[in-house]
C-alpha atoms as a PDB file:
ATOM      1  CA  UNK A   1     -18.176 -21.225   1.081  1.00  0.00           C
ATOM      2  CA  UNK A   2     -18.392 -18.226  -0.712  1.00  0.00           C
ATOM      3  CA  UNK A   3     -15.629 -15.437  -0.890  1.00  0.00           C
ATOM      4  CA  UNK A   4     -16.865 -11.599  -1.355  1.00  0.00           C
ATOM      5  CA  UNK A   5     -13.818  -9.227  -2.412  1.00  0.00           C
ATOM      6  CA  UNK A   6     -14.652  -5.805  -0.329  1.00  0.00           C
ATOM      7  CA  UNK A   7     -11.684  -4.230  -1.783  1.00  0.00           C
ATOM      8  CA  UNK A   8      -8.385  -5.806  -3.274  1.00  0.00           C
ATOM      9  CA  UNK A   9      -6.151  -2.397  -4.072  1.00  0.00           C
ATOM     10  CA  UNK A  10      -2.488  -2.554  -2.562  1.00  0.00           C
ATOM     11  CA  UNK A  11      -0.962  -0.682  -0.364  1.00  0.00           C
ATOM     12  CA  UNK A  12      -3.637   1.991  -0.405  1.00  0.00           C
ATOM     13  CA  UNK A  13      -7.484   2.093  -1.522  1.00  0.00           C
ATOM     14  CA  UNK A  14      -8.100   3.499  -4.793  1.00  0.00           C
ATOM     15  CA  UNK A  15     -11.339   5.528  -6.160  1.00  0.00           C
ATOM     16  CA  UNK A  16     -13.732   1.908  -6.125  1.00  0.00           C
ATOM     17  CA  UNK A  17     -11.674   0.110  -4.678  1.00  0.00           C
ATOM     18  CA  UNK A  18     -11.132   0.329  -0.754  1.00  0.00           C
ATOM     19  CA  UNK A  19      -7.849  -1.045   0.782  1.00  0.00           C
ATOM     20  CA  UNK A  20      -6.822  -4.989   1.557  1.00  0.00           C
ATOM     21  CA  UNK A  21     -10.709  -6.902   2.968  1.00  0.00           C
ATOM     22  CA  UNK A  22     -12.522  -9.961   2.209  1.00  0.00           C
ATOM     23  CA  UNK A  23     -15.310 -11.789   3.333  1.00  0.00           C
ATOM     24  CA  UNK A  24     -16.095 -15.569   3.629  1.00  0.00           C
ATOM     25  CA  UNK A  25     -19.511 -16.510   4.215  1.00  0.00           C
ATOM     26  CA  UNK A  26     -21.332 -19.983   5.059  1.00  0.00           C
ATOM     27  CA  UNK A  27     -24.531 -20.795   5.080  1.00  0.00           C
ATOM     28  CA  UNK A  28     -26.457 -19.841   8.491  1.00  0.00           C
ATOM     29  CA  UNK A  29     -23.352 -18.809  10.242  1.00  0.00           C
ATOM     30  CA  UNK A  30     -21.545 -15.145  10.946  1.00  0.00           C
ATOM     31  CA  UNK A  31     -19.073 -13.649   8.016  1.00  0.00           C
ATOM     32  CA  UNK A  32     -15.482 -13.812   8.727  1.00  0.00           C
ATOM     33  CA  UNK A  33     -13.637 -10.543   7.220  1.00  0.00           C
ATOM     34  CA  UNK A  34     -10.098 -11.226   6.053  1.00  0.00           C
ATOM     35  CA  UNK A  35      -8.348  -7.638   6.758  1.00  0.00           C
ATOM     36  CA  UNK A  36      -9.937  -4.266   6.908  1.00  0.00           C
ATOM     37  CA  UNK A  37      -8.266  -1.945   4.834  1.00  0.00           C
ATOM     38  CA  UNK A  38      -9.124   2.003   4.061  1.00  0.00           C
ATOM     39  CA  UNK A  39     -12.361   1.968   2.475  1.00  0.00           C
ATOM     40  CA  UNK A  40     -13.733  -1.070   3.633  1.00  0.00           C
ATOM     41  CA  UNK A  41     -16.091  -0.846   6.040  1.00  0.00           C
ATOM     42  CA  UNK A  42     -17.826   1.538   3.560  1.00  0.00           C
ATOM     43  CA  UNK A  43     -18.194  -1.639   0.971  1.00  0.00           C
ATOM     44  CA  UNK A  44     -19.112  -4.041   4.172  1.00  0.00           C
ATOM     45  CA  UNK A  45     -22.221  -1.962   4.719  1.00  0.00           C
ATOM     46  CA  UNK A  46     -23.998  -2.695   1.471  1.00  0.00           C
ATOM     47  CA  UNK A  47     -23.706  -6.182   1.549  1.00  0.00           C
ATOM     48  CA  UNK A  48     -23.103  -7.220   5.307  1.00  0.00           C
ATOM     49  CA  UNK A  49     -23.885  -6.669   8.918  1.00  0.00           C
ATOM     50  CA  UNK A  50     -20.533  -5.054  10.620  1.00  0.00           C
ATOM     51  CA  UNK A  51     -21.909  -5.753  13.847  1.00  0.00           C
ATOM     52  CA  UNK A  52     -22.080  -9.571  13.316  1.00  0.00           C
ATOM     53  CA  UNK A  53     -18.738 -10.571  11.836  1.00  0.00           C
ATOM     54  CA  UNK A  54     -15.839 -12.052  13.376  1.00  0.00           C
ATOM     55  CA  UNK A  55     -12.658 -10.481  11.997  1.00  0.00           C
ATOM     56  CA  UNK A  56      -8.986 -11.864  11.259  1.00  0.00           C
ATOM     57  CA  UNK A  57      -5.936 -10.054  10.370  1.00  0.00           C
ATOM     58  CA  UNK A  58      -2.656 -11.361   8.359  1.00  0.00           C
ATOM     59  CA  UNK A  59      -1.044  -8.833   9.798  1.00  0.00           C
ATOM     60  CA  UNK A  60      -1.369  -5.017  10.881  1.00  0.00           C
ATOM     61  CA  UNK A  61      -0.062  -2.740   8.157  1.00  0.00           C
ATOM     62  CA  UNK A  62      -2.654   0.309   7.768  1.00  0.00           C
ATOM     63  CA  UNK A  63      -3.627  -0.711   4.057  1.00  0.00           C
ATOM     64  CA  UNK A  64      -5.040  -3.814   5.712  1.00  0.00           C
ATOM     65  CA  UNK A  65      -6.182  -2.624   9.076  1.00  0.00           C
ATOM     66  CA  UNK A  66      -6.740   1.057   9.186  1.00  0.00           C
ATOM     67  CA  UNK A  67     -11.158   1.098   9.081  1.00  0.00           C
ATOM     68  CA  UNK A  68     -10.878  -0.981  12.367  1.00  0.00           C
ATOM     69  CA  UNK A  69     -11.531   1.749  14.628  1.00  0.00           C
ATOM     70  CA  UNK A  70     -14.249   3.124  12.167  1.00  0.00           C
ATOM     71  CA  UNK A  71     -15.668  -0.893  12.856  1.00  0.00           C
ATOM     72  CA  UNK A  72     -15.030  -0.175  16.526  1.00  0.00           C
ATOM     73  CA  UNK A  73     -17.633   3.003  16.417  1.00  0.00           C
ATOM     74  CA  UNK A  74     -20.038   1.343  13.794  1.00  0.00           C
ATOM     75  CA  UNK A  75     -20.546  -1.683  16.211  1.00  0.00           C
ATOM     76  CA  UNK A  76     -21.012   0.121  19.679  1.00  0.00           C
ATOM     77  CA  UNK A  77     -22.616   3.840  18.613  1.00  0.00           C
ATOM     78  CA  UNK A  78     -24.967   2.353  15.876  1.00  0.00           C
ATOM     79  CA  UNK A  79     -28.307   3.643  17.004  1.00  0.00           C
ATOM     80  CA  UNK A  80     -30.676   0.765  15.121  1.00  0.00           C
ATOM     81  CA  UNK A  81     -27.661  -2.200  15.130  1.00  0.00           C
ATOM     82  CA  UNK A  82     -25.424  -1.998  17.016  1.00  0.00           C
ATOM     83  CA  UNK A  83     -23.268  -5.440  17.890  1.00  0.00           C
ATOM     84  CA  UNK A  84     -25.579  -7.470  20.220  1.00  0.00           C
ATOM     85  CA  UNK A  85     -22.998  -9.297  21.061  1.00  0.00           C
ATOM     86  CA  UNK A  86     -19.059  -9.999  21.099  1.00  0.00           C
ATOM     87  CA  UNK A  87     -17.362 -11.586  18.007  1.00  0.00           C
ATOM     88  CA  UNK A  88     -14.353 -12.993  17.507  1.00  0.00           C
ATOM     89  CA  UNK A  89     -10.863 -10.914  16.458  1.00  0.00           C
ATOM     90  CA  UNK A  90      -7.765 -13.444  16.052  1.00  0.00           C
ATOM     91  CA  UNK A  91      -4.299 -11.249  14.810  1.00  0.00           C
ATOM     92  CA  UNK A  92      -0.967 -10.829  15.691  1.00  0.00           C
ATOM     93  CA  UNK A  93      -0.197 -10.956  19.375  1.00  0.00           C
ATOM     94  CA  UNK A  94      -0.330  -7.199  19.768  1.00  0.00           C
ATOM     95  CA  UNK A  95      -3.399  -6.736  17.971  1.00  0.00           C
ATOM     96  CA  UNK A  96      -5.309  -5.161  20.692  1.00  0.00           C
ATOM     97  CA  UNK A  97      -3.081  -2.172  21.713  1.00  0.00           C
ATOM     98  CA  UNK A  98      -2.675  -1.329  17.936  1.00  0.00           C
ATOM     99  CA  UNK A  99      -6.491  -0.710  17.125  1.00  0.00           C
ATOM    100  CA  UNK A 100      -6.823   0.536  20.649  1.00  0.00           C
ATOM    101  CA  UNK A 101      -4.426   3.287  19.539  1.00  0.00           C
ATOM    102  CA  UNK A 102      -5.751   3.697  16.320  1.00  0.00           C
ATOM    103  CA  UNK A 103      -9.404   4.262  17.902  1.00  0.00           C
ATOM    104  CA  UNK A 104      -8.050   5.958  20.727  1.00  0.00           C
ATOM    105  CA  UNK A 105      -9.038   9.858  22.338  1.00  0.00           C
ATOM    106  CA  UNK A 106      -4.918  10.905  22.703  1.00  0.00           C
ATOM    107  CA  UNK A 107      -1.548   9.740  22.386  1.00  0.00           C
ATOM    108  CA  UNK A 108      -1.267   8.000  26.014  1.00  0.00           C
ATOM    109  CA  UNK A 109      -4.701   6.080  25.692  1.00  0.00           C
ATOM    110  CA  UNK A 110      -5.740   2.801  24.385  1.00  0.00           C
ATOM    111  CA  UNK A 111      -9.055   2.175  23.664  1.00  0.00           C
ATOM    112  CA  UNK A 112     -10.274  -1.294  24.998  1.00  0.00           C
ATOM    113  CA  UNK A 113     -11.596  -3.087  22.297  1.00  0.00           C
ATOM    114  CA  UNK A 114     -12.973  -6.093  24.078  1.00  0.00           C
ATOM    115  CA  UNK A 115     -16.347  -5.108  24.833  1.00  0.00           C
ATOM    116  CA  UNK A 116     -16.936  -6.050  21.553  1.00  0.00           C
ATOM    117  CA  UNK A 117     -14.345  -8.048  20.396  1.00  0.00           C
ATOM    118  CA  UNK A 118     -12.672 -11.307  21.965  1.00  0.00           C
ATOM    119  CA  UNK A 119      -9.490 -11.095  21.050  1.00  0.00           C
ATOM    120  CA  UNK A 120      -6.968 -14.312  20.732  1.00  0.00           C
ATOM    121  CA  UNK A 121      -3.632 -14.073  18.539  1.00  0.00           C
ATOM    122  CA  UNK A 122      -2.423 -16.395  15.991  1.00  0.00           C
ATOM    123  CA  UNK A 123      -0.125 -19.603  16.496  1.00  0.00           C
ATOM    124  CA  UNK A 124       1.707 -20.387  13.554  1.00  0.00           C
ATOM    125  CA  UNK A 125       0.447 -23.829  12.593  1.00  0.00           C
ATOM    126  CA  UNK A 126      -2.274 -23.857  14.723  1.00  0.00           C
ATOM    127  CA  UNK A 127      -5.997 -24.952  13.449  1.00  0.00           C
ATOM    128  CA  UNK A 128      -8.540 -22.021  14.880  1.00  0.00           C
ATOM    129  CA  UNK A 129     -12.011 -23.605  14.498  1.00  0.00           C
ATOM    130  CA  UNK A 130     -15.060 -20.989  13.620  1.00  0.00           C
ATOM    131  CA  UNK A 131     -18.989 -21.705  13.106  1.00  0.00           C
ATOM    132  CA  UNK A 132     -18.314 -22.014   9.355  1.00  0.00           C
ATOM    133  CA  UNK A 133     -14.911 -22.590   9.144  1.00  0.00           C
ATOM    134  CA  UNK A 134     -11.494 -23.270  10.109  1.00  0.00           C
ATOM    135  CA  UNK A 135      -8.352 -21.007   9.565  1.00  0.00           C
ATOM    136  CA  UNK A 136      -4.550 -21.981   9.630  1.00  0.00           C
ATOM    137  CA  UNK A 137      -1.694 -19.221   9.969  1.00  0.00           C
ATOM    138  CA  UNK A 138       1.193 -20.118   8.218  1.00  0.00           C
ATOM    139  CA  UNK A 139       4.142 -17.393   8.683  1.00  0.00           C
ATOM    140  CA  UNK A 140       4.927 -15.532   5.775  1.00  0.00           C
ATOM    141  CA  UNK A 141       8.020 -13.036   4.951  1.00  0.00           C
ATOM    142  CA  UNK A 142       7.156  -9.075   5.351  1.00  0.00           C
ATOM    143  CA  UNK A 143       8.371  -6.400   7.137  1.00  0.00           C
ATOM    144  CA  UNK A 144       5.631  -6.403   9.237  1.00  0.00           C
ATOM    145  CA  UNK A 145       5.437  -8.157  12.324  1.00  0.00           C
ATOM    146  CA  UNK A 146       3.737 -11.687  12.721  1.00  0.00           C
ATOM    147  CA  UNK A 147       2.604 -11.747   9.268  1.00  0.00           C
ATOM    148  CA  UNK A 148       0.820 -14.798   8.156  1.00  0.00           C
ATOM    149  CA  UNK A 149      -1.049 -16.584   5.390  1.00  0.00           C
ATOM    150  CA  UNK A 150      -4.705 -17.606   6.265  1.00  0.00           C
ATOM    151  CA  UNK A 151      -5.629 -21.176   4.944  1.00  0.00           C
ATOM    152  CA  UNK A 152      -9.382 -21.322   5.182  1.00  0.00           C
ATOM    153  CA  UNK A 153     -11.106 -24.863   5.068  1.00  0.00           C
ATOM    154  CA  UNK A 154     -14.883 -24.839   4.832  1.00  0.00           C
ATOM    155  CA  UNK A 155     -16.399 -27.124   7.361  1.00  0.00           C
ATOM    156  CA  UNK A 156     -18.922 -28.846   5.790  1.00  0.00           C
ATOM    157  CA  UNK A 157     -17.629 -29.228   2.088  1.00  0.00           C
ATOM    158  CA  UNK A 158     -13.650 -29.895   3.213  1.00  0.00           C
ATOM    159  CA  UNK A 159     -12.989 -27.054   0.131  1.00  0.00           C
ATOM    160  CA  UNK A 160     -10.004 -24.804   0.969  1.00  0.00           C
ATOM    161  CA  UNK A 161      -8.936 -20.954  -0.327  1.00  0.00           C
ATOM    162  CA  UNK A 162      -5.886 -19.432   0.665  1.00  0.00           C
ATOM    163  CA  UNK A 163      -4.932 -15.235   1.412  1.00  0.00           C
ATOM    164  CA  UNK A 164      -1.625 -14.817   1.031  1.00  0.00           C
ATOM    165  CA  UNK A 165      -1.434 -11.590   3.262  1.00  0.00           C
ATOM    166  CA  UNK A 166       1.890  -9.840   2.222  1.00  0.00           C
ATOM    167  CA  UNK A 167       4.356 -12.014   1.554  1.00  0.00           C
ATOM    168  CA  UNK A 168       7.552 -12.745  -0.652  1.00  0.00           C
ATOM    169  CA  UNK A 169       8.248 -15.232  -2.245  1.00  0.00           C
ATOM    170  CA  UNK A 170       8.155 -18.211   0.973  1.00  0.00           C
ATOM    171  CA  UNK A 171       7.759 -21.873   1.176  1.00  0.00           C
ATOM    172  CA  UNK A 172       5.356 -20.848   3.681  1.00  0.00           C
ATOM    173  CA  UNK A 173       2.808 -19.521   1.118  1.00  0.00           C
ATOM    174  CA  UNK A 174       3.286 -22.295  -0.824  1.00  0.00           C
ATOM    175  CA  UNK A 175       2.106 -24.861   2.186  1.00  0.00           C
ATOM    176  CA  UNK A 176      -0.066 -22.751   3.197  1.00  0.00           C
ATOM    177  CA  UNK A 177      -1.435 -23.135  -0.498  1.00  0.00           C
ATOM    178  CA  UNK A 178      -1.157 -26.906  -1.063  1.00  0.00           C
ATOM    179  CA  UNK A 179      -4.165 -28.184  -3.364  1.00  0.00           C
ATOM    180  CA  UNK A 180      -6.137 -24.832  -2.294  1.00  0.00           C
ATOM    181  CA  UNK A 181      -9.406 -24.555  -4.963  1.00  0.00           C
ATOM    182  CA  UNK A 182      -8.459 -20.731  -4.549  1.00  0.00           C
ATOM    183  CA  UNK A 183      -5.470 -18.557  -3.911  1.00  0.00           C
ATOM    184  CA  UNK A 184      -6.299 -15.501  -3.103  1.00  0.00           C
ATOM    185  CA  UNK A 185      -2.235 -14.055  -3.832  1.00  0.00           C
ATOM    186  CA  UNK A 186      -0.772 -10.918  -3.629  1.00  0.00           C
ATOM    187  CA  UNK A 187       1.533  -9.398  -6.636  1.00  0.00           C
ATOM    188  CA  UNK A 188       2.306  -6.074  -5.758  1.00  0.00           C
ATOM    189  CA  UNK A 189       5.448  -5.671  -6.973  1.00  0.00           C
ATOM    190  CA  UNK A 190       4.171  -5.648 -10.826  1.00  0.00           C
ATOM    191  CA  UNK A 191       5.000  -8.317 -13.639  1.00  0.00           C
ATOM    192  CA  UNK A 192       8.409  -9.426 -12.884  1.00  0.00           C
ATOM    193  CA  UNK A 193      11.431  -8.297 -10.508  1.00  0.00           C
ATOM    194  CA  UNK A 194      12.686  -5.383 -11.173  1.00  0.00           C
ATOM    195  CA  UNK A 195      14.951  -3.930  -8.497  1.00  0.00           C
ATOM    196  CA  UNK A 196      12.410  -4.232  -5.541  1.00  0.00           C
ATOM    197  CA  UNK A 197      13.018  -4.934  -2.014  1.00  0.00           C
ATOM    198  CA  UNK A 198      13.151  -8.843  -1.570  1.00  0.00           C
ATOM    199  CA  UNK A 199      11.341 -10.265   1.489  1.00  0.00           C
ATOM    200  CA  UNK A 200       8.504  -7.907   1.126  1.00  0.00           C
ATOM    201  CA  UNK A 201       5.756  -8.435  -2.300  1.00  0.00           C
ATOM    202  CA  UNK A 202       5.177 -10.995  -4.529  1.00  0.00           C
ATOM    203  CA  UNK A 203       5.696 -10.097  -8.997  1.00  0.00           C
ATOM    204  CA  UNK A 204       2.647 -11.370 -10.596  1.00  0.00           C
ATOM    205  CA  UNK A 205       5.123 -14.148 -12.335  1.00  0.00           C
ATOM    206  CA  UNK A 206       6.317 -15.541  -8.369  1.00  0.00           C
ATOM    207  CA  UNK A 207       2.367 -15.451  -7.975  1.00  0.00           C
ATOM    208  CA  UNK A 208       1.520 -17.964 -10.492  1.00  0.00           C
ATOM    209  CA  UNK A 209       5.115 -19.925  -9.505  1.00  0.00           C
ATOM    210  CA  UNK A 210       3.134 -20.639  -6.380  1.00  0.00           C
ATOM    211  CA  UNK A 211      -0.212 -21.118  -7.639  1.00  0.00           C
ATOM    212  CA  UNK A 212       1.655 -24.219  -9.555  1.00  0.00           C
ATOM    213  CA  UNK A 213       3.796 -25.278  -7.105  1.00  0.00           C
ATOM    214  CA  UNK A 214       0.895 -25.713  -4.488  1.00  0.00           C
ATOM    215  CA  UNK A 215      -0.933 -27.257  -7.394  1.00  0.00           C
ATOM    216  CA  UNK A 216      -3.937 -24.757  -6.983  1.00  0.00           C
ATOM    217  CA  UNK A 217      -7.165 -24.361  -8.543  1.00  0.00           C
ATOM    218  CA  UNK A 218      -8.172 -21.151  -9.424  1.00  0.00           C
ATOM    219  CA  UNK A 219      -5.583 -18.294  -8.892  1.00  0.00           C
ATOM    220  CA  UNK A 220      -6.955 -14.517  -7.809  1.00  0.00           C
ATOM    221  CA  UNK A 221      -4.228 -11.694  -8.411  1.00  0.00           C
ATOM    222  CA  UNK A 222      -4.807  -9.071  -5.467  1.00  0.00           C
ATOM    223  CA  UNK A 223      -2.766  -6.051  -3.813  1.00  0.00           C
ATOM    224  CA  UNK A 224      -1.587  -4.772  -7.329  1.00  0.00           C
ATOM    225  CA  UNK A 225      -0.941  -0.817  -6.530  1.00  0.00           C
ATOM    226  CA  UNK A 226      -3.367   1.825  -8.627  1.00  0.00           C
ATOM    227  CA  UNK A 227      -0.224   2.862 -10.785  1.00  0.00           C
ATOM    228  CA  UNK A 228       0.667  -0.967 -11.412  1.00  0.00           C
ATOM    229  CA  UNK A 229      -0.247  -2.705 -14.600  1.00  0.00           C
ATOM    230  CA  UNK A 230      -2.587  -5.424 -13.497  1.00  0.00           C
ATOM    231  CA  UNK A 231      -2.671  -6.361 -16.953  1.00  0.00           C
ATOM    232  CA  UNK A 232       0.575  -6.980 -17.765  1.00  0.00           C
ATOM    233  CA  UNK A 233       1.000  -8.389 -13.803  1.00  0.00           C
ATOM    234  CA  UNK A 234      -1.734 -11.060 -14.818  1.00  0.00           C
ATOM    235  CA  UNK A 235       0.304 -12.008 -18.137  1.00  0.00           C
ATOM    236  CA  UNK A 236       2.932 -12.394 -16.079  1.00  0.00           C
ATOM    237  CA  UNK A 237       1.402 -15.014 -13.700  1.00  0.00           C
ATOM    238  CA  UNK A 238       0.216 -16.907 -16.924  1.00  0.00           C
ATOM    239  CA  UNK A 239       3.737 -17.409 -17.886  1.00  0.00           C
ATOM    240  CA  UNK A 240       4.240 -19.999 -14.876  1.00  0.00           C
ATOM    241  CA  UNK A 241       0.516 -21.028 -13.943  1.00  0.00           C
ATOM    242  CA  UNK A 242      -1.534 -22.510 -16.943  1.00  0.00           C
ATOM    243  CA  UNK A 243      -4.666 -23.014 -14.678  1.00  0.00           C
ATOM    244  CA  UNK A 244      -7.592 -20.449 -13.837  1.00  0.00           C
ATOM    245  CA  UNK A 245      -5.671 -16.557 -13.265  1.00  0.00           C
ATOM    246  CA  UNK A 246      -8.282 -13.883 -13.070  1.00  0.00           C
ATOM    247  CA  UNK A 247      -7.381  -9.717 -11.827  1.00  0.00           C
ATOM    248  CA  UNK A 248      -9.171  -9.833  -8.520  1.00  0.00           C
ATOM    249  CA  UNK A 249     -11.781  -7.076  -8.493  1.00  0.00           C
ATOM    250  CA  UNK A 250     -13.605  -4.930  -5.642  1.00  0.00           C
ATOM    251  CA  UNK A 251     -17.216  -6.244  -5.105  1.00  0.00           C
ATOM    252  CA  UNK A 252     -16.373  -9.925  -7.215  1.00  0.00           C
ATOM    253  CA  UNK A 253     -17.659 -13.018  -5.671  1.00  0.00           C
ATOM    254  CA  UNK A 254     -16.281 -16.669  -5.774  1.00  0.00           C
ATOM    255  CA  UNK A 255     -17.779 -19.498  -4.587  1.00  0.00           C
ATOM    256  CA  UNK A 256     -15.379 -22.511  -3.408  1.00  0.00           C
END
């Protein structure tokens, strides 16, 4: 299973670095992209097909959603590829009506998305088996609605990585993380607390609390904001996790 960061910035894509996406390929079998953030379907097209990719959501915040409709015009208008055939799209329940408004011609339409995409929302707990793969949503805490973790197991190998979405700090992450070769965490809220919202972003320090915790192997810091120290974030996250912590980086790869 390999993991292909399309862009990692938080909250908002930065100059090289699109918004909140990821990509886990296996061998002979579609791509599954994690979130689709400003920016990314830009980075998808050097490396991947857009029009033969089932997507997944964690939840439906713009910085992790927004180039959906973009995906929606790529996969039907292309005039040399366009998507032969549906894929798969699971998300929160009301997943459909939000990108149909987002790709839709006025304020009283929603575009119907399933021409291309077969939509099915998350259950909390509940095993969703694709070609490659199977993902587990474990709810997380965020403002946003239906937000989960995604716990991906490869098939064939049995090797696991974890996206926390946006989260704070949650028991939830942490099972959701349990003996994961990669966590793929969020620390938006910089190196340590320091009067922000609880219930909303991890500190790079609560990162690496989980990465220890759920006795993880390799731990990826993402969804650090452009005017955020990522440096001093990732010190932070070595304070409480002494395995693997690398800065997670637009256009990295990691095989698990």
């Amino acid at each position: 299973m390999k993991l292909t960061i399309l862009g990692c910035s938080g909250s908002l894509g930065s100059p090289c670095n699109p918004g909140s996406s990821y990509v886990v390929s296996t061998e002979g079998n579609p791509d599954v992209v994690m979130d689709l953030g400003p920016g990314a379907l830009a980075a998808m097209q050097e490396r991947f097909n857009p029009s033969e990719a089932h997507v997944v959501f964690s939840h439906l915040h713009a910085d992790h959603c927004s180039d959906a409709a973009s995906l929606l015009v790529w996969r039907r208008y292309h005039p040399h590829a366009p998507a032969r055939s549906r894929n798969r799209m699971l998300g929160p329940s009301y997943t459909p009506e939000h990108l149909g408004r987002l790709g839709s011609d006025g304020p009283d339409d929603i575009n119907d998305i399933s021409d291309t995409f077969e939509f099915a929302p998350w259950v909390s707990g509940e095993p969703v088996a694709f070609e490659g793969v199977t993902i587990t949503p474990f709810p997380v805490v965020h403002p946003a609605a239906e937000s989960h973790a995604l716990r991906v197991q490869d098939n064939t190998t049995g090797r696991v990585l974890t996206y926390s979405g946006d989260t704070g700090f949650t028991q939830g992450l942490i099972d959701a993380s349990t003996n994961a070769d990669l966590l793929l965490c969020e620390a938006a809220w910089g190196p340590y607390p320091d009067g922000q919202p609880e219930g909303m972003h991890l500190t790079g320090a609560e990162a690496g609390v989980v990465a220890r915790e759920a006795g993880v192997g390799t731990l990826v810091l993402v969804h650090i904001q452009p005017w955020s120290d990522a440096e001093a974030t990732l010190a932070a996250a070595k304070t409480e996790f002494d395995g693997e912590v690398v800065l997670g980086r637009a256009g990295a790869v990691f095989e698990v």
